[in-house]
Each structure stands twice: as structure tokens, then as C-alpha cells.
Protein backbone atom coordinates (compact mmCIF):
# COMPACT_ATOMS: atom_id res chain seq x y z
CA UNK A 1 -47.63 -136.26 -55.68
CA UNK A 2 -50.57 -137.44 -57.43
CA UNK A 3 -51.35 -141.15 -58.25
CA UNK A 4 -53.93 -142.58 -60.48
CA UNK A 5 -54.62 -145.38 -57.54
CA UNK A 6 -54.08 -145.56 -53.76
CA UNK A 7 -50.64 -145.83 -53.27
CA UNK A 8 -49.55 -148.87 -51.74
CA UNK A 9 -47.97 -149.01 -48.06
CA UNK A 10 -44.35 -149.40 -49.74
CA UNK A 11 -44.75 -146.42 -51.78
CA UNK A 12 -46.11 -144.48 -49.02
CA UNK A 13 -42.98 -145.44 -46.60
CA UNK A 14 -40.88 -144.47 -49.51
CA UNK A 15 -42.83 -141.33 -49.58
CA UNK A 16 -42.33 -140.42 -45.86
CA UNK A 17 -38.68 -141.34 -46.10
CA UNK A 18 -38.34 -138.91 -48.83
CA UNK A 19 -39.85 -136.22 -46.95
CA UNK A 20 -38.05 -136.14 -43.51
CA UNK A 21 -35.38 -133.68 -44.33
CA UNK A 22 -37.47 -131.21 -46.80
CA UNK A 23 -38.33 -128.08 -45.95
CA UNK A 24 -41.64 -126.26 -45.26
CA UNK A 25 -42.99 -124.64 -48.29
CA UNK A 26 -44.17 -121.56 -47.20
CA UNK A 27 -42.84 -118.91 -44.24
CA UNK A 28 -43.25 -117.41 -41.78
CA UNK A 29 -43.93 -120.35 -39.44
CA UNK A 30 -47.20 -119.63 -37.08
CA UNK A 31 -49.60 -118.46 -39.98
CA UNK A 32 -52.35 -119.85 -38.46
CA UNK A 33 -52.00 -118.51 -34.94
CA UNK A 34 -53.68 -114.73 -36.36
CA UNK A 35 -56.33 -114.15 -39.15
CA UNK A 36 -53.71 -112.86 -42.12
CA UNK A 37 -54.91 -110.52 -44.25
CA UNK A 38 -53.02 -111.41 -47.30
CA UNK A 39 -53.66 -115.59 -47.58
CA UNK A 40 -57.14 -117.32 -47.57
CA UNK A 41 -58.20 -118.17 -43.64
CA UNK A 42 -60.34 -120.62 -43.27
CA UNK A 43 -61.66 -121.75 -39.48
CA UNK A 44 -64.50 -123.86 -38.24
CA UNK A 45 -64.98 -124.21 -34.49
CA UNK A 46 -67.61 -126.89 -33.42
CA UNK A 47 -68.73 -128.14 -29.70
CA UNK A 48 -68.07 -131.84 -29.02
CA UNK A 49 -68.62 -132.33 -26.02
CA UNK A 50 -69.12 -131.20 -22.13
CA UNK A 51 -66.73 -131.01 -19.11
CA UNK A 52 -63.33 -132.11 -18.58
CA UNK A 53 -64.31 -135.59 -19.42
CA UNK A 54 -65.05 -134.65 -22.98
CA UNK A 55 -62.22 -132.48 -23.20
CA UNK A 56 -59.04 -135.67 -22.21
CA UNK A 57 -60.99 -137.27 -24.82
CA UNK A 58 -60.64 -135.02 -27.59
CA UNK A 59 -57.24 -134.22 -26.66
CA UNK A 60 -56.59 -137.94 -26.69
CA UNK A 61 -58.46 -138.10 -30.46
CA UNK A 62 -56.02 -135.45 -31.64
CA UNK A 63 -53.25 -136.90 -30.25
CA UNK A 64 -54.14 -140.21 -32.42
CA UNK A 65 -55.25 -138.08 -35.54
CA UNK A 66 -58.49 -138.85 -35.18
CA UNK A 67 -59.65 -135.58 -36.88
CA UNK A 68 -58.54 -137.68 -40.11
CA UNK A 69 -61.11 -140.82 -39.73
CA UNK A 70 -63.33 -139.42 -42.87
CA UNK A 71 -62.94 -142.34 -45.24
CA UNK A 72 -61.33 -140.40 -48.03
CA UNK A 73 -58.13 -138.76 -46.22
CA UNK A 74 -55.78 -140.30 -44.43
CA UNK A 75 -52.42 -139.87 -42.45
CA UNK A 76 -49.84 -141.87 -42.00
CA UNK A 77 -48.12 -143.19 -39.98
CA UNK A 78 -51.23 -144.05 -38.40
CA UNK A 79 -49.58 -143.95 -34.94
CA UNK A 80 -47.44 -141.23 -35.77
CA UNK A 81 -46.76 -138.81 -32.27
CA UNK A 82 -48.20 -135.18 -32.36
CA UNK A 83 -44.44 -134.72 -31.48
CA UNK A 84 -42.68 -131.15 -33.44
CA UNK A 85 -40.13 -132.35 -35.85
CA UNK A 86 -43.00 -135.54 -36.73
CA UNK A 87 -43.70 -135.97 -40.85
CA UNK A 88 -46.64 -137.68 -41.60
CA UNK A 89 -48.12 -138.38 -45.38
CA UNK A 90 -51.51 -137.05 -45.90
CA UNK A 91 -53.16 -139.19 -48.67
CA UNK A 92 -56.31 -137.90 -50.22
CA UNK A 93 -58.89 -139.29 -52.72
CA UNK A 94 -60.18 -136.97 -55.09
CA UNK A 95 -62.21 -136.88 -58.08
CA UNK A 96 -61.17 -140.27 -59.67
CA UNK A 97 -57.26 -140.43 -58.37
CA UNK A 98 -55.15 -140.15 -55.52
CA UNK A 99 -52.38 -137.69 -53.69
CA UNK A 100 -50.06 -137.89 -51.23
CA UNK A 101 -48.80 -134.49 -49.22
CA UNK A 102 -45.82 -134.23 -46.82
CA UNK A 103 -46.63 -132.14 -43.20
CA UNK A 104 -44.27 -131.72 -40.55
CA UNK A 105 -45.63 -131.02 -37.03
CA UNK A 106 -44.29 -127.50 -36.03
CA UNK A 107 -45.52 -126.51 -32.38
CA UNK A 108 -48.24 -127.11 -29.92
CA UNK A 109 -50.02 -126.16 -26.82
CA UNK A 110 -51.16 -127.60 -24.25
CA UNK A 111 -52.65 -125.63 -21.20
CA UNK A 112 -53.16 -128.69 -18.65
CA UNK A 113 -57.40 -129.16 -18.03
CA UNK A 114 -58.28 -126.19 -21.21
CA UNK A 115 -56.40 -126.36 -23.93
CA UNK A 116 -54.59 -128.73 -26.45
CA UNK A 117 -53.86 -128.20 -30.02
CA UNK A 118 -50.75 -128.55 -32.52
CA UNK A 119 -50.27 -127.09 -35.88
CA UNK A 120 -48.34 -128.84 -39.33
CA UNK A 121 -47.17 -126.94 -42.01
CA UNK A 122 -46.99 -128.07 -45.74
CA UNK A 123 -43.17 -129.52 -46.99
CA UNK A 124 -42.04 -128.85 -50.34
CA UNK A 125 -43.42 -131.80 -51.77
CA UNK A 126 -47.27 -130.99 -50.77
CA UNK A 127 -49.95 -129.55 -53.60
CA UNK A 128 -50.94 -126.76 -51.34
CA UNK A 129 -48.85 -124.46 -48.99
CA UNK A 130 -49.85 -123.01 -45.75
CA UNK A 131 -50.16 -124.40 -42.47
CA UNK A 132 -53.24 -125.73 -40.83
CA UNK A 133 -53.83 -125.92 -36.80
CA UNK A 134 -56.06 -128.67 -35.08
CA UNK A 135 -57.08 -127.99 -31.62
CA UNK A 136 -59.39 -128.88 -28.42
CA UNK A 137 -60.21 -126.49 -25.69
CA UNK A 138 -62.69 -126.23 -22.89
CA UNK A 139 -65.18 -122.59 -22.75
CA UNK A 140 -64.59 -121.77 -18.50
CA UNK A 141 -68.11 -120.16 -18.56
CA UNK A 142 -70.38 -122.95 -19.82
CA UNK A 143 -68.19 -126.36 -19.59
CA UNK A 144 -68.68 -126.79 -23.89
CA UNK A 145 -65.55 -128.38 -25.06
CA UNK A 146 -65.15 -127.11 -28.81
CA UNK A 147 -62.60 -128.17 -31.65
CA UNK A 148 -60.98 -125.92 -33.66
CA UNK A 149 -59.58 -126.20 -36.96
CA UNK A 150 -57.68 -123.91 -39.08
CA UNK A 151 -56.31 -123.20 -42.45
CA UNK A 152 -54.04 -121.03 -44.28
CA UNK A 153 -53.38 -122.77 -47.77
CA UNK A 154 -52.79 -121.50 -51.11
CA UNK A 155 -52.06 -123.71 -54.36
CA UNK A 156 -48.35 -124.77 -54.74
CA UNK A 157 -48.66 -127.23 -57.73
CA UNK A 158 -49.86 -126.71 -60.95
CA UNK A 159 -52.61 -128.90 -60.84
CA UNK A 160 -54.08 -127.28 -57.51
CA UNK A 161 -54.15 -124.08 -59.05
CA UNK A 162 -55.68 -125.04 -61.94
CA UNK A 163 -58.17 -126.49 -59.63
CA UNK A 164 -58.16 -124.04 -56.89
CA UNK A 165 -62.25 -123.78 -56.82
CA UNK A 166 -62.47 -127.55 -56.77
CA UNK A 167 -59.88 -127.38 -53.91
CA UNK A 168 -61.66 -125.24 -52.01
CA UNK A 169 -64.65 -127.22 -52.22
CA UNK A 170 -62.63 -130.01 -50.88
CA UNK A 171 -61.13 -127.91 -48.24
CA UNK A 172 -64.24 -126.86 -46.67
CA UNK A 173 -65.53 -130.78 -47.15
CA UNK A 174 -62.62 -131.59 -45.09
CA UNK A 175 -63.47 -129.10 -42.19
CA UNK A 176 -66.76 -130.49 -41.87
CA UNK A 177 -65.90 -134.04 -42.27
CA UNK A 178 -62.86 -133.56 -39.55
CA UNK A 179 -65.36 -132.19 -36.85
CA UNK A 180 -67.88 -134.72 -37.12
CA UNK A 181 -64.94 -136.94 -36.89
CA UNK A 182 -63.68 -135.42 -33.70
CA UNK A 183 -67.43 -135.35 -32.28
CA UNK A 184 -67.72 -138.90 -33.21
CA UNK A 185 -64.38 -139.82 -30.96
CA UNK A 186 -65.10 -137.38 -27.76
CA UNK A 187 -68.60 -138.71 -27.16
CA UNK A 188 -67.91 -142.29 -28.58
């Protein structure tokens, strides 16, 4: 859905509502899990920290969507659990307006002291499709926690492919922004 303002809280809980029961837009489910050789795979993997310390922090900054404190993307609710089944409203400011794109959490891992992550995939009601993958893990060998993001998207809506270089641009933008983020909260 794209707005010509930010959308007010109302019309954002109206939004969510609206996209509990809607399906993902895309299948299979777990595109991000292997490099696909058919979709555009994007992935940026970035230390943030050191030791186990580091590492329940970052797990606790993805578990409060932290990865989304960029100024110019949000999610909503801003409490909402990295639970599967969970919809949350991405809202983005672009070039001059606004847009609002249903996710639903899908699955997760957690490997207790190494490993945390969850993926959402894109509902029917989202410009792009694909599914995109957030997670935290610690490297055994040399104690670096890293974050991990990625991306398999492609445009659903008309006005994404129409601007599918621009969205790309804002893609990778949102890679970079989302690690500094998550470097910001682990050694914060």
C-alpha cells in the first residue's frame, strides 16, 4: 500500500488487522535458508560484537526488532514477539511518500549460546515478494559475534517493478542501515 504521508497509528492498526489471515505471496517457504539460483539473493554478514556477552545482546536486539531502528523504516507493532504466526507492518519512506508491507514471521532458530535468527516472508498485500532472514550467531574459533541478513525479493506491485533499480538501491540501503543498527544495540 502506498501513501502520500505517514500513515497514522489508526490506519496502520487497520492495516495489520487486515493482514492477519492473508497469505504469503510467494512459495516455497524457506527461500532464504540456500542461495537460489533462479531469484535475486542478497546477504550481508557484519561482526558486532565479541563473546557470549555480545551475542544475548544481539539476540535480545532481534528479538525487539532492533535491526529496524534506521529512521526511515519501521515495524509495527513495535513490541510485536519474534513468535511464527506474528504479522507485523513494515512502513517505509521513500522518495517523497510512504508504504506499508504485511510480513508474517515463519520459523526460527535458536541454538542456545551460538545461534539465533528468524525469517518473515512477504503477505499478499506487500510491494515485493520473497522472504528475508535476520539472524545473530557466535564464530567458535575467534569469539566474533556476526549478524546476518538475508534477502530473496522480487517486485510484486506494479509500482516496484517499474522501480525495481530504485528498489534495489533501497534494498541494499536497508542492509547497511540494519547492521549498523544491530552494531549500535549489541555494543550500546
Amino acid at each position: 500500500m502506498f501513501l502520500t504521508r505517514r500513515p497514522a497509528p489508526a490506519a496502520i492498526d487497520r492495516f495489520l488487522r487486515d493482514s492477519q489471515n492473508l497469505p504469503v505471496s510467494y512459495g516455497p517457504i524457506g527461500l532464504v535458508r540456500d542461495v537460489p539460483l533462479d531469484r535475486p539473493f542478497d546477504e550481508q554478514v557484519v561482526a558486532v560484537g565479541r563473546g557470549t556477552g555480545d551475542l544475548e545482546r544481539a539476540k535480545a536486539a532481534l528479538m525487539a526488532w532492533k535491526q529496524f531502528d534506521i529512521g526511515w523504516v519501521d515495524v509495527f507493532p513495535r513490541q510485536a514477539p519474534v513468535a511464527v504466526g506474528t504479522v507485523v507492518a513494515v512502513v517505509i519512506r521513500h522518495l517523497g511518500f510512504w508504504s506499508m508491507n504485511g510480513c508474517r514471521v515463519l520459523y526460527h532458530v535458536d541454538d542456545a549460546g551460538r545461534r539465533f535468527g528468524f525469517a518473515y516472508g512477504t503477505l499478499t498485500n506487500h510491494a515485493e515478494s520473497g522472504e528475508e532472514w535476520f539472524e545473530v550467531f557466535l564464530d567458535p574459533a575467534t569469539g566474533v559475534v556476526y549478524y546476518r541478513i538475508r534477502a530473496v525479493s522480487w517486485p510484486q506491485s506494479t509500482l516496484a517493478r517499474l522501480g525495481e533499480p530504485w528498489v534495489r538501491v533501497l534494498q541494499a540501503r536497508f542492509r547497511r542501515h540494519s547492521a549498523a543498527a544491530m552494531t549500535r544495540a549489541t555494543r550500546g
